[in-house]
Protein backbone atom coordinates (compact mmCIF):
# COMPACT_ATOMS: atom_id res chain seq x y z
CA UNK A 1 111.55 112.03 96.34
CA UNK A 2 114.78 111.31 97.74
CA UNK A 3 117.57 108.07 96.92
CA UNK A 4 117.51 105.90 100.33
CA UNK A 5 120.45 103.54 99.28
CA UNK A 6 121.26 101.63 96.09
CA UNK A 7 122.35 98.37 95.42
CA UNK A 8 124.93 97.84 92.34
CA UNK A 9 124.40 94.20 90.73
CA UNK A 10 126.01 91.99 88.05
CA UNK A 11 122.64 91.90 86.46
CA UNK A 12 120.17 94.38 88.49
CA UNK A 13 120.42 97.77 89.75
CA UNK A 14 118.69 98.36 92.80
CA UNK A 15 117.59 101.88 93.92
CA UNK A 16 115.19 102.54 97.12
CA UNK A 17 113.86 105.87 97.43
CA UNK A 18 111.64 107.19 99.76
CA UNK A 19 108.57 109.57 98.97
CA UNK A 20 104.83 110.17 99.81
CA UNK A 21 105.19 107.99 102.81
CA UNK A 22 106.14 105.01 100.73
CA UNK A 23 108.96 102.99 100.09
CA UNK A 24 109.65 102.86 96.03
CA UNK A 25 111.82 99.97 95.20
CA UNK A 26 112.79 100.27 91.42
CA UNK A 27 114.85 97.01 90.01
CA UNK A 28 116.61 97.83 86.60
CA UNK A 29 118.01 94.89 83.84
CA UNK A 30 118.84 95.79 80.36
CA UNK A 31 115.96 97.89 79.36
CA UNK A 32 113.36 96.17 81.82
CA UNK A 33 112.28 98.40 84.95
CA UNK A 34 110.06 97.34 87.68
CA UNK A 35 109.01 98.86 90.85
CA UNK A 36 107.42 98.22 94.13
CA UNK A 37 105.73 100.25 96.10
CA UNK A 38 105.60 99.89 99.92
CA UNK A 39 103.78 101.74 102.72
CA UNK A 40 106.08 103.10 105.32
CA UNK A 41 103.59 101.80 107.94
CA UNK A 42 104.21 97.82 106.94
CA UNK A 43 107.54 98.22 107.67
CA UNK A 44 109.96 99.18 110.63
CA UNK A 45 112.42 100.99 108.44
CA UNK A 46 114.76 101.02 105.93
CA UNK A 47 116.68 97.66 106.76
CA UNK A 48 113.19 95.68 106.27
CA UNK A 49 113.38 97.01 102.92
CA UNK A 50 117.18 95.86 102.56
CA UNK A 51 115.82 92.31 103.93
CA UNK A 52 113.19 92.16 101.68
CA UNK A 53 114.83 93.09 98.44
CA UNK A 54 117.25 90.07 99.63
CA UNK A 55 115.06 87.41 100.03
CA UNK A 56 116.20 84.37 97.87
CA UNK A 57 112.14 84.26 97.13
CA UNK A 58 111.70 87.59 96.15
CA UNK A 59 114.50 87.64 93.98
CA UNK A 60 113.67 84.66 91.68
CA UNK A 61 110.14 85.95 91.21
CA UNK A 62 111.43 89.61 89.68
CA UNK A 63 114.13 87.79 88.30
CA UNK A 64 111.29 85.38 86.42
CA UNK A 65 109.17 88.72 85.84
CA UNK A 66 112.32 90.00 83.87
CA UNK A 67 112.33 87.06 81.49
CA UNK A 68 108.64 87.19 81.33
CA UNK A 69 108.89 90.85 80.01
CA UNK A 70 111.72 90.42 78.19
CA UNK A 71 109.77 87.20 75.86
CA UNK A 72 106.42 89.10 75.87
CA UNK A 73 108.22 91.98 74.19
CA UNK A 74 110.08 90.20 71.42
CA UNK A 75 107.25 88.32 70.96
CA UNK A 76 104.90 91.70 70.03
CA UNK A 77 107.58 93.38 68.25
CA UNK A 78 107.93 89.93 66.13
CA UNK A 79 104.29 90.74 65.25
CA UNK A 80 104.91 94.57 63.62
C-alpha cells in the first residue's frame, strides 16, 4: 500500500493511498475514521480522486456521517 497525496484540514485529515488496484480514501476527525474504497477502473486517475474528495456534496455527507458517529457513540457508552 503506498500514500498517493494527503490533504491537511482544520477539521479532517485526508490521506489517499493506492493498493490492490483501488483507490483507499481514509478521512480522519477526532477519533472518527472513515474510508472509501474506489476501483481504479471508475476513475481516470488520481486528480478524479482529488475532485471527488472536493465536492461540496461529498463533503457535507462525511461531514454529517462524522456527527452521526460521533452521537451514536456517546449515546452507547451513556448506556454502560
Amino acid at each position: 500500500m503506498r500514500i498517493v497525496f494527503e490533504i491537511p484540514g482544520d477539521h479532517v485529515k485526508t490521506t489517499v493511498f493506492n493498493w490492490n488496484q483501488k483507490y483507499l480514501i481514509k478521512l480522519e476527525m477526532d477519533m472518527y475514521e472513515q474510508t472509501y474504497k474506489v476501483s481504479e477502473w471508475d476513475v481516470t486517475g488520481d486528480e478524479d480522486i482529488r475532485k471527488l474528495i472536493e465536492d461540496e456534496t461529498f463533503q457535507a455527507e462525511y461531514m454529517e456521517r462524522f456527527k452521526q458517529m460521533h452521537v451514536g457513540l456517546h449515546a452507547a457508552l451513556e448506556k454502560i
